[in-house]
C-alpha atoms as a PDB file:
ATOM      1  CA  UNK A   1     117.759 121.006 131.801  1.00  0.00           C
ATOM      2  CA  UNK A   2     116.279 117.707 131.075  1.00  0.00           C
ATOM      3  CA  UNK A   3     115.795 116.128 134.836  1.00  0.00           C
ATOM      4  CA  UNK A   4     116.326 117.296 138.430  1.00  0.00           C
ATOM      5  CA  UNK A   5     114.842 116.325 142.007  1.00  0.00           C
ATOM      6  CA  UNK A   6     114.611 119.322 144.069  1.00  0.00           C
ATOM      7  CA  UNK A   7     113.809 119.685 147.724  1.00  0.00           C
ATOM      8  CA  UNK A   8     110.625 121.836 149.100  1.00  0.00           C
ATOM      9  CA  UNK A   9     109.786 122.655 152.523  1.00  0.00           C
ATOM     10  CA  UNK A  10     106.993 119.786 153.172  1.00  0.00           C
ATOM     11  CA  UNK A  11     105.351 121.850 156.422  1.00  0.00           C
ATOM     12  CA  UNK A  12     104.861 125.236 154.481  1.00  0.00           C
ATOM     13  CA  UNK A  13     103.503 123.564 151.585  1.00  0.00           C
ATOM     14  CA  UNK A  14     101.550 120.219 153.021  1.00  0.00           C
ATOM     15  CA  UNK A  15      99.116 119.577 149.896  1.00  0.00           C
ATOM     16  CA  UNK A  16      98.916 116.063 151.060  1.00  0.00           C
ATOM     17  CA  UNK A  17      96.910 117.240 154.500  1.00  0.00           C
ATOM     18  CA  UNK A  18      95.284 119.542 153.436  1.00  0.00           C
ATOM     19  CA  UNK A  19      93.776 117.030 150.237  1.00  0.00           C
ATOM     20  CA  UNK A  20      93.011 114.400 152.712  1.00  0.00           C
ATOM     21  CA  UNK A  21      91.188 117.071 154.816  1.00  0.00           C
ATOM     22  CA  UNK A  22      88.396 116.856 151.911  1.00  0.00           C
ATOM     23  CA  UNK A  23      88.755 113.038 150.586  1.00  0.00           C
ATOM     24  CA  UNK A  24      88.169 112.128 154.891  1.00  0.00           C
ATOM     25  CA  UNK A  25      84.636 113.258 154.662  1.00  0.00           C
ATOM     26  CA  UNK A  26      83.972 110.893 151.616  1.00  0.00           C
ATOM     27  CA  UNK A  27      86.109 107.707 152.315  1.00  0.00           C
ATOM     28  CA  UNK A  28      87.205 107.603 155.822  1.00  0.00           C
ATOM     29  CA  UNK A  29      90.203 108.262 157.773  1.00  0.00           C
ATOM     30  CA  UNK A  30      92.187 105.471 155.588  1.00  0.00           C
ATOM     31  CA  UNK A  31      95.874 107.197 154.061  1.00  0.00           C
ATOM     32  CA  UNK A  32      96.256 108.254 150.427  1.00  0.00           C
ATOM     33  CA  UNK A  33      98.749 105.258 150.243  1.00  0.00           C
ATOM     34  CA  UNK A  34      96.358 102.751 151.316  1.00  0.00           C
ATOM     35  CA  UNK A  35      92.916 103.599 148.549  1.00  0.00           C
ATOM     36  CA  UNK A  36      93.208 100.791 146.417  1.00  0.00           C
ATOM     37  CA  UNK A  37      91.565  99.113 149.644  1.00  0.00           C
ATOM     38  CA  UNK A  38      88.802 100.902 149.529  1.00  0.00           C
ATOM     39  CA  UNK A  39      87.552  98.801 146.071  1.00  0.00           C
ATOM     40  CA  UNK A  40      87.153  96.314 149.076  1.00  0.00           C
ATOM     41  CA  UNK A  41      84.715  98.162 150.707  1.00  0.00           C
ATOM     42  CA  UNK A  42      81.301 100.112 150.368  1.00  0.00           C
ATOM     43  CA  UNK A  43      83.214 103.430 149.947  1.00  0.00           C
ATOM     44  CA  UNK A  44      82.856 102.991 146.728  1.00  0.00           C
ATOM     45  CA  UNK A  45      80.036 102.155 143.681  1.00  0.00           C
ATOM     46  CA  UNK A  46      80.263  99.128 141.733  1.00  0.00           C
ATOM     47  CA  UNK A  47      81.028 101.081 138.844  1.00  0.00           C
ATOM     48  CA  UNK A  48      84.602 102.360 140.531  1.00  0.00           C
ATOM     49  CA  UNK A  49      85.145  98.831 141.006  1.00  0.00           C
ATOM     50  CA  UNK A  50      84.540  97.651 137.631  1.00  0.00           C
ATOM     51  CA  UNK A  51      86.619 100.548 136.507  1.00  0.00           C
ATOM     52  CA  UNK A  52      89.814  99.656 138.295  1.00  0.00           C
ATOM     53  CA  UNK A  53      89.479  96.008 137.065  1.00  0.00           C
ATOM     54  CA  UNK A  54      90.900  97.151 133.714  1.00  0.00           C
ATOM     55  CA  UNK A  55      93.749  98.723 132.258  1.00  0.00           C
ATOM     56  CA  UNK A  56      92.383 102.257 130.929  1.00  0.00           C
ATOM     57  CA  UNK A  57      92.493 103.674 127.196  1.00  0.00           C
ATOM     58  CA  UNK A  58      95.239 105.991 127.056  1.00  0.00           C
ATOM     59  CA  UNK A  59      93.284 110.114 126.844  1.00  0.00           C
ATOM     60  CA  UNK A  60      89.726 107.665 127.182  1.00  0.00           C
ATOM     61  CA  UNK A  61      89.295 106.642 129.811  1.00  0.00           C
ATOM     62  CA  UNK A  62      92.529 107.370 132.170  1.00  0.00           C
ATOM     63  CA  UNK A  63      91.066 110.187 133.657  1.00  0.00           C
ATOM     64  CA  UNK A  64      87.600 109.004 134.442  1.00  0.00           C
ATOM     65  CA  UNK A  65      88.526 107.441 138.103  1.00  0.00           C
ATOM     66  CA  UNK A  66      86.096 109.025 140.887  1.00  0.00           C
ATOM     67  CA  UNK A  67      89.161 109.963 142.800  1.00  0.00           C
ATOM     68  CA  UNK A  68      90.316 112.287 140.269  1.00  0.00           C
ATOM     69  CA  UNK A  69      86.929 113.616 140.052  1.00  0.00           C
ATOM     70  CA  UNK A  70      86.801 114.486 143.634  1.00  0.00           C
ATOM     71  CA  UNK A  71      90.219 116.246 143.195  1.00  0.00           C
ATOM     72  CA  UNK A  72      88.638 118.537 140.783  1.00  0.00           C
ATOM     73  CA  UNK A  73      85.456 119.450 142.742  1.00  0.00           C
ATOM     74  CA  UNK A  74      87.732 120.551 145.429  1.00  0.00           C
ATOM     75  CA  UNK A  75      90.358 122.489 142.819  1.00  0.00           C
ATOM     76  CA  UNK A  76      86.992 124.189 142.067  1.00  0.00           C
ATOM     77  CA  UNK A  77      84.925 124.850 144.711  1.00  0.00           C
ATOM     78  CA  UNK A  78      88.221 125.738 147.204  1.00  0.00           C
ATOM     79  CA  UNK A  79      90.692 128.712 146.357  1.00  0.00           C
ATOM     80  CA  UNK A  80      92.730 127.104 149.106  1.00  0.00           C
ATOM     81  CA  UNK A  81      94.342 124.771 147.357  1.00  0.00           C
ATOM     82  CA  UNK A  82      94.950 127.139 143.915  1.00  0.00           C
ATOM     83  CA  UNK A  83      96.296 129.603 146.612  1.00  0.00           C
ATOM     84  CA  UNK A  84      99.021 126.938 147.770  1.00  0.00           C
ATOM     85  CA  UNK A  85      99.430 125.993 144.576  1.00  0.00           C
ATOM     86  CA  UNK A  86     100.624 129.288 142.924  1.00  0.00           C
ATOM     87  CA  UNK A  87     102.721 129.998 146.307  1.00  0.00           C
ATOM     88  CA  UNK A  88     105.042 127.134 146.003  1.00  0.00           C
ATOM     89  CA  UNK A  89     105.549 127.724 141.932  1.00  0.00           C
ATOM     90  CA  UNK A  90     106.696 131.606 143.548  1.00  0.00           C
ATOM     91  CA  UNK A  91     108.908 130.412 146.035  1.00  0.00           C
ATOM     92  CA  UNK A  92     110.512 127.305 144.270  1.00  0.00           C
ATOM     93  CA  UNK A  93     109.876 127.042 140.670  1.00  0.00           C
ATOM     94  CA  UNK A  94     110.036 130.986 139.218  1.00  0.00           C
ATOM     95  CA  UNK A  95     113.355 131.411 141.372  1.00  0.00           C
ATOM     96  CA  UNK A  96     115.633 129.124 139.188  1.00  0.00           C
ATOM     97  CA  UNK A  97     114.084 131.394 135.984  1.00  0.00           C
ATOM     98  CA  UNK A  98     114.128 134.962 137.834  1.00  0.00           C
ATOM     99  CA  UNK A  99     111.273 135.791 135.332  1.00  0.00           C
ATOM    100  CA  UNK A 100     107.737 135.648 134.299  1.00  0.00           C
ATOM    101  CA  UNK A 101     106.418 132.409 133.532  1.00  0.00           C
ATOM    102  CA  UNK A 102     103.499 130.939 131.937  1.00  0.00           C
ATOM    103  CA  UNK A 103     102.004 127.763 133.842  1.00  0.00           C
ATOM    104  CA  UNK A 104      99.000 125.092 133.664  1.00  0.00           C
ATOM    105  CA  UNK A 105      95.912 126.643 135.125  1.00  0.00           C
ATOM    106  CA  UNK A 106      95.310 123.426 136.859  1.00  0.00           C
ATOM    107  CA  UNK A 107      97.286 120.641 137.717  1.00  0.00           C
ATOM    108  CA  UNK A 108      97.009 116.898 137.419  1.00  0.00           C
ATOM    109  CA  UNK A 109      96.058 114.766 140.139  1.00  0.00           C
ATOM    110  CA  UNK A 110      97.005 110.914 139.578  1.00  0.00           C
ATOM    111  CA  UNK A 111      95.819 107.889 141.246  1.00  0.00           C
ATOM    112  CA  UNK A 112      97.916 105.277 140.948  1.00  0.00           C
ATOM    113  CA  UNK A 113      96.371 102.136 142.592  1.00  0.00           C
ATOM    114  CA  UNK A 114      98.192  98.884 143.613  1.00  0.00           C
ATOM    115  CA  UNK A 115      97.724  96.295 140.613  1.00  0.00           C
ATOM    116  CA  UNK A 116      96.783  99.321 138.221  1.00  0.00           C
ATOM    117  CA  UNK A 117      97.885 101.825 135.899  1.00  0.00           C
ATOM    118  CA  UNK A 118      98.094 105.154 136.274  1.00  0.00           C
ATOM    119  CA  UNK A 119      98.000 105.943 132.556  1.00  0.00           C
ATOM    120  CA  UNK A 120      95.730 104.346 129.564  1.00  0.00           C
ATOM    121  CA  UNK A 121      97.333 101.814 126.983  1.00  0.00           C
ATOM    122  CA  UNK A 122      98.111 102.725 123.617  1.00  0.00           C
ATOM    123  CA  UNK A 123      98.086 100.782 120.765  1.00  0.00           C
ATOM    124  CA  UNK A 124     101.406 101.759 119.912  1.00  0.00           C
ATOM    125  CA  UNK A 125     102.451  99.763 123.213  1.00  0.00           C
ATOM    126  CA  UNK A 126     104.815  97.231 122.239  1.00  0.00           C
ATOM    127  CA  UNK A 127     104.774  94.783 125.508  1.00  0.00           C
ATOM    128  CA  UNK A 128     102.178  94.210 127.518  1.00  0.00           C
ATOM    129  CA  UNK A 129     103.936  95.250 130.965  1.00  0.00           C
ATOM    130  CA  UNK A 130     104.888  98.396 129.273  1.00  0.00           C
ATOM    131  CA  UNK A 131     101.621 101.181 129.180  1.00  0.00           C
ATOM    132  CA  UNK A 132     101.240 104.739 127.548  1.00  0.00           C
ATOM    133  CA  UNK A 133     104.471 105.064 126.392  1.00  0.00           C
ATOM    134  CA  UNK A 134     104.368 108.767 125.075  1.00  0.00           C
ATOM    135  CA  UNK A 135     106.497 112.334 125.063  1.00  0.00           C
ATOM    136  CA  UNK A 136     104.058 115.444 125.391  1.00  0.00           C
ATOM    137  CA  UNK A 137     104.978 116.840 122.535  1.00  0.00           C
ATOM    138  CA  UNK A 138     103.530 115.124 120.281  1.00  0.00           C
ATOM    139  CA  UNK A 139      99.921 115.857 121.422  1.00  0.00           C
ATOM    140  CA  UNK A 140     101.167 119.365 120.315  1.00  0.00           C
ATOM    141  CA  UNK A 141     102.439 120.768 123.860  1.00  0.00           C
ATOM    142  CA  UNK A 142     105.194 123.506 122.801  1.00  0.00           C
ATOM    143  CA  UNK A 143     108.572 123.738 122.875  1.00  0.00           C
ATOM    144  CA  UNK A 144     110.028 125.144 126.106  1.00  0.00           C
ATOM    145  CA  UNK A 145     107.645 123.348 128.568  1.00  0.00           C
ATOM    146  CA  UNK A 146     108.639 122.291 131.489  1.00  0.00           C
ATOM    147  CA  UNK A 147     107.625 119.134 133.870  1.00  0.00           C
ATOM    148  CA  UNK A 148     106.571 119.674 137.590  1.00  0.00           C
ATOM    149  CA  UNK A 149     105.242 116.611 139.351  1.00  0.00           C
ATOM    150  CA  UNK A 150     105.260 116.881 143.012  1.00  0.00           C
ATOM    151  CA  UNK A 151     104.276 113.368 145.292  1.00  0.00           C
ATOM    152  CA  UNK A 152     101.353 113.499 148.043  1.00  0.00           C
ATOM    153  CA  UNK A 153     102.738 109.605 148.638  1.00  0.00           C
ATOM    154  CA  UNK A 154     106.277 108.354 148.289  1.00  0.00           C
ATOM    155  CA  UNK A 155     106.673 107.512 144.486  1.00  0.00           C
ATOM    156  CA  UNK A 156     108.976 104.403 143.552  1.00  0.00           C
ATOM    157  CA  UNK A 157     109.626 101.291 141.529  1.00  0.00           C
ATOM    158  CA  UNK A 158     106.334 100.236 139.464  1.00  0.00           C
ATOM    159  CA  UNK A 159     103.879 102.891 141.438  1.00  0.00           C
ATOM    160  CA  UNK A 160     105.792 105.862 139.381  1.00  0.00           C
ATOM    161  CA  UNK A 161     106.870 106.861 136.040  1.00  0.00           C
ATOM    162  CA  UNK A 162     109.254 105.305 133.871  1.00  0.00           C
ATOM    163  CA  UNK A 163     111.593 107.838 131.765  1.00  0.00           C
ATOM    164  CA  UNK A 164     113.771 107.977 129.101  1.00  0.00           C
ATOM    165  CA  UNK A 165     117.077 109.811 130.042  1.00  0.00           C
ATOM    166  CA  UNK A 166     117.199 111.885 126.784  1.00  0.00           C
ATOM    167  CA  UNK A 167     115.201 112.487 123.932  1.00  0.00           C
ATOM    168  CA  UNK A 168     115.566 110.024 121.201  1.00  0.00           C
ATOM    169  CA  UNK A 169     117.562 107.494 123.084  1.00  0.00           C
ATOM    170  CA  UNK A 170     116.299 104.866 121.570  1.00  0.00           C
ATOM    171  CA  UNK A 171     117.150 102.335 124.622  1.00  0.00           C
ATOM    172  CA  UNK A 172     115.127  99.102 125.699  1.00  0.00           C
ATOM    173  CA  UNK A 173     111.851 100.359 127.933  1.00  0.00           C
ATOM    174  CA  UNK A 174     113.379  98.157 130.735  1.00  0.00           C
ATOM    175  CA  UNK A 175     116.520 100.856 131.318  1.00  0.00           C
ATOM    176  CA  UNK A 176     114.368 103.714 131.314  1.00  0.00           C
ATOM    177  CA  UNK A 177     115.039 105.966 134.599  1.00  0.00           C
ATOM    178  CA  UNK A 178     112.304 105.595 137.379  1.00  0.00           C
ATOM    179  CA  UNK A 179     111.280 108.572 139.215  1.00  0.00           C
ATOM    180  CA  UNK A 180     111.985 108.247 142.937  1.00  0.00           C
ATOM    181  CA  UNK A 181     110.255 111.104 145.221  1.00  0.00           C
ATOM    182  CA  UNK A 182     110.269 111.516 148.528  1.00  0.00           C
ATOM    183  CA  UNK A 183     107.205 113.657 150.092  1.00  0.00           C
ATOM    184  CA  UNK A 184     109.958 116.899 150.523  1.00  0.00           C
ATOM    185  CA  UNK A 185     111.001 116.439 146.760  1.00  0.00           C
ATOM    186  CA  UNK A 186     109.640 117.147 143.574  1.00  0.00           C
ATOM    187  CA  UNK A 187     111.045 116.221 139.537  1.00  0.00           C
ATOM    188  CA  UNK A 188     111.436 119.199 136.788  1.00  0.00           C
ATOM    189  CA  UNK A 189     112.519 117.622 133.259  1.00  0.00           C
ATOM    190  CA  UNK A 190     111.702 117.669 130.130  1.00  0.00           C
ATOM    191  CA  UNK A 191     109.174 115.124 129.658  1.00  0.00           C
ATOM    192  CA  UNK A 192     108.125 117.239 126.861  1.00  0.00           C
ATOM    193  CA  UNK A 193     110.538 115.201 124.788  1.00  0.00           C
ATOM    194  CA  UNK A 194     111.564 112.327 126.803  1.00  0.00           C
ATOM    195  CA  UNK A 195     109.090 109.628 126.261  1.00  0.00           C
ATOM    196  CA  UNK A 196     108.038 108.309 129.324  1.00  0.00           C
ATOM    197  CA  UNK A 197     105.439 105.018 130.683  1.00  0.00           C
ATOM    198  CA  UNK A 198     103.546 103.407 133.170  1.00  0.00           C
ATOM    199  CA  UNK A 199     103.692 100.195 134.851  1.00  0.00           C
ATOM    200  CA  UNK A 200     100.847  98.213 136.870  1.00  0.00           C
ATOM    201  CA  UNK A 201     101.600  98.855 140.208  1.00  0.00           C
ATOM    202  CA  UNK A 202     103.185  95.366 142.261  1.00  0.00           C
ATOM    203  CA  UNK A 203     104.131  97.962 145.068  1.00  0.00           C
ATOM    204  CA  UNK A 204     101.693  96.927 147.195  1.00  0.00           C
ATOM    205  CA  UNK A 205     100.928 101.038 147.981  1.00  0.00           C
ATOM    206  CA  UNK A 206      99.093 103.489 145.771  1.00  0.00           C
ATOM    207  CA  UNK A 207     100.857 106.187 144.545  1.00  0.00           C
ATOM    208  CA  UNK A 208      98.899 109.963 144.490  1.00  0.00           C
ATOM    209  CA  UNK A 209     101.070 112.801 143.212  1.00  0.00           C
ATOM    210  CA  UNK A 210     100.261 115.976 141.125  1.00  0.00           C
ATOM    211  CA  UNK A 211     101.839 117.558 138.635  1.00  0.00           C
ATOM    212  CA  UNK A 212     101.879 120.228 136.042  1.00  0.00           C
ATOM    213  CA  UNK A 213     103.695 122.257 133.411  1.00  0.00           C
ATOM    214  CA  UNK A 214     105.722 125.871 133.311  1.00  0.00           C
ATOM    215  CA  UNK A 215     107.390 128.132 130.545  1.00  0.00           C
ATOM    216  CA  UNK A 216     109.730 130.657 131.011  1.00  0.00           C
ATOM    217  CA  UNK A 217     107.416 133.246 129.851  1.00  0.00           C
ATOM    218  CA  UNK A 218     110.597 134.858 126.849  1.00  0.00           C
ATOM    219  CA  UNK A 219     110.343 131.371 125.337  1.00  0.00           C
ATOM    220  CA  UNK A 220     106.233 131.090 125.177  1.00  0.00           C
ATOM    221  CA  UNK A 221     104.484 131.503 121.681  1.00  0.00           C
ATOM    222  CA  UNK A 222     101.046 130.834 121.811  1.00  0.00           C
ATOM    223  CA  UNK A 223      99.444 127.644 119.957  1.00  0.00           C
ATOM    224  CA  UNK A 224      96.157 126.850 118.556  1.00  0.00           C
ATOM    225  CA  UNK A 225      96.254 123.505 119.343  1.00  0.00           C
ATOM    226  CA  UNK A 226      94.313 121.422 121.923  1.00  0.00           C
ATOM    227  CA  UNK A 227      95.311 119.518 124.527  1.00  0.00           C
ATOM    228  CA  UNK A 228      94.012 116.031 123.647  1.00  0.00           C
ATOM    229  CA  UNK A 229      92.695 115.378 127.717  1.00  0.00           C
ATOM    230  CA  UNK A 230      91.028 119.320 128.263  1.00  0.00           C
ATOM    231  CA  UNK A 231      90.259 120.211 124.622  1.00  0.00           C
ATOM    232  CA  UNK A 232      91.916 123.608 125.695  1.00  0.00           C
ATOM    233  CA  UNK A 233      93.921 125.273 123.095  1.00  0.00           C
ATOM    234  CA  UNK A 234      97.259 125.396 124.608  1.00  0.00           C
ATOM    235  CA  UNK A 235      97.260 129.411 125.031  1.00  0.00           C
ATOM    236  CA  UNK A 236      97.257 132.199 127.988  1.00  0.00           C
ATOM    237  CA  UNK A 237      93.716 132.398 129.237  1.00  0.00           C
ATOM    238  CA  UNK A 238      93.364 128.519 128.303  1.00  0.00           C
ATOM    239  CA  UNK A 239      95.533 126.148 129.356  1.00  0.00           C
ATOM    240  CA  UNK A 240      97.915 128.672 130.811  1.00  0.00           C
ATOM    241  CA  UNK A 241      98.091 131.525 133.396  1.00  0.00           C
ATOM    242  CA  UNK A 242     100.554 133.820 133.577  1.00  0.00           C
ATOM    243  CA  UNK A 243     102.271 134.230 136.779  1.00  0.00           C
ATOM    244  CA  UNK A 244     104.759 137.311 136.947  1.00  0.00           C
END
């Protein structure tokens, strides 16, 4: 199984209201799609602005954007959302196993803002247009592990993620597959593996989406290792929850 779009029902799970719910009280009614305007306005600090002015450092300073901040507060403070969260992994992820599996406690949240990047540059970047080209693996994620990412806004062209097809293909960055999502529709593949990249958004929309990892719970061993973002060791009771 390296890469599949698969359909959820939107209504029953509607992450996208129910996030904008919380992110209303702090910025205004303005759409998830729309918040690279707010670096226009006094919604912000000067220091979100400066932020966004510059291409990130890849595990640095990627994950320091207020936005993701205030996704985390929420993930905290609000069972809601880990409620939701755990019910759609039941009743569309754990089906196509039929077994117990081992997931991230907490998912990603990205921001992708028009004229940004998502993800930090590496120095291992060959071109500039090309940014964070990586597989998770080799920050030491294990074998078996799974992709989820799920879109709050329609993902597309240069506001998503850039993928390789299969591991080791050693093609040019430029034929890499883009991820297309649809708000009903989420990607499962092996990203694991597949070395996948950023571009700076020209899409004119910002792109929000979360996402997260699963293993079928027979093909688990637990590792010692930490994740280079969370500095937790990659291990049930850590990184992972089980989820029978």
């Amino acid at each position: 199984m390296n890469h599949r779009v698969l359909n959820y029902d939107y209504e029953k799970y509607n992450f996208r209201e129910y996030l904008l719910k919380y992110y209303k009280r702090k910025y205004g009614s303005i759409s998830f799609d729309e918040y690279h305007k707010l670096l226009e306005t006094d919604k912000v600090t000067l220091d979100t602005k400066e932020y966004y002015k510059n291409i990130p450092l890849f595990g640095k300073t990627d994950r320091k954007s207020i936005f993701v901040s205030d996704f985390y507060d929420i993930f905290d403070n609000d069972y809601t959302f880990l409620h939701k969260y755990i019910n759609f992994i039941k009743d569309n992820i754990q089906p196509l196993f039929n077994e117990t599996l081992v997931i991230q406690k907490t998912p990603n949240i990205r921001f992708h803002l028009d004229g940004c990047s998502n993800i930090g540059r590496r120095d291992t970047d060959t071109r500039s247009e090309i940014i964070g080209v990586h597989y998770d693996g080799e920050f030491g994620h294990p074998e078996g592990e799974l992709n989820i990412v799920l879109p709050i806004t329609d993902m597309y062209d240069t506001n998503s993620i850039y993928y390789e097809s299969e591991p080791d293909s050693n093609v040019d960055y430029d034929e890499y597959c883009n991820m297309t999502l649809k708000k009903n529709q989420f990607y499962m593949g092996n990203l694991n593996k597949c070395k996948h990249y950023n571009r700076i958004n020209k899409t004119g929309k910002t792109r929000v989406s979360f996402d997260f990892r699963v293993i079928p719970y027979s093909k688990f061993k637990n590792c010692e290792v930490e994740s280079a973002t969370s500095k937790m060791k990659f291990s049930i009771g850590e990184y992972y929850m089980l989820l029978d």
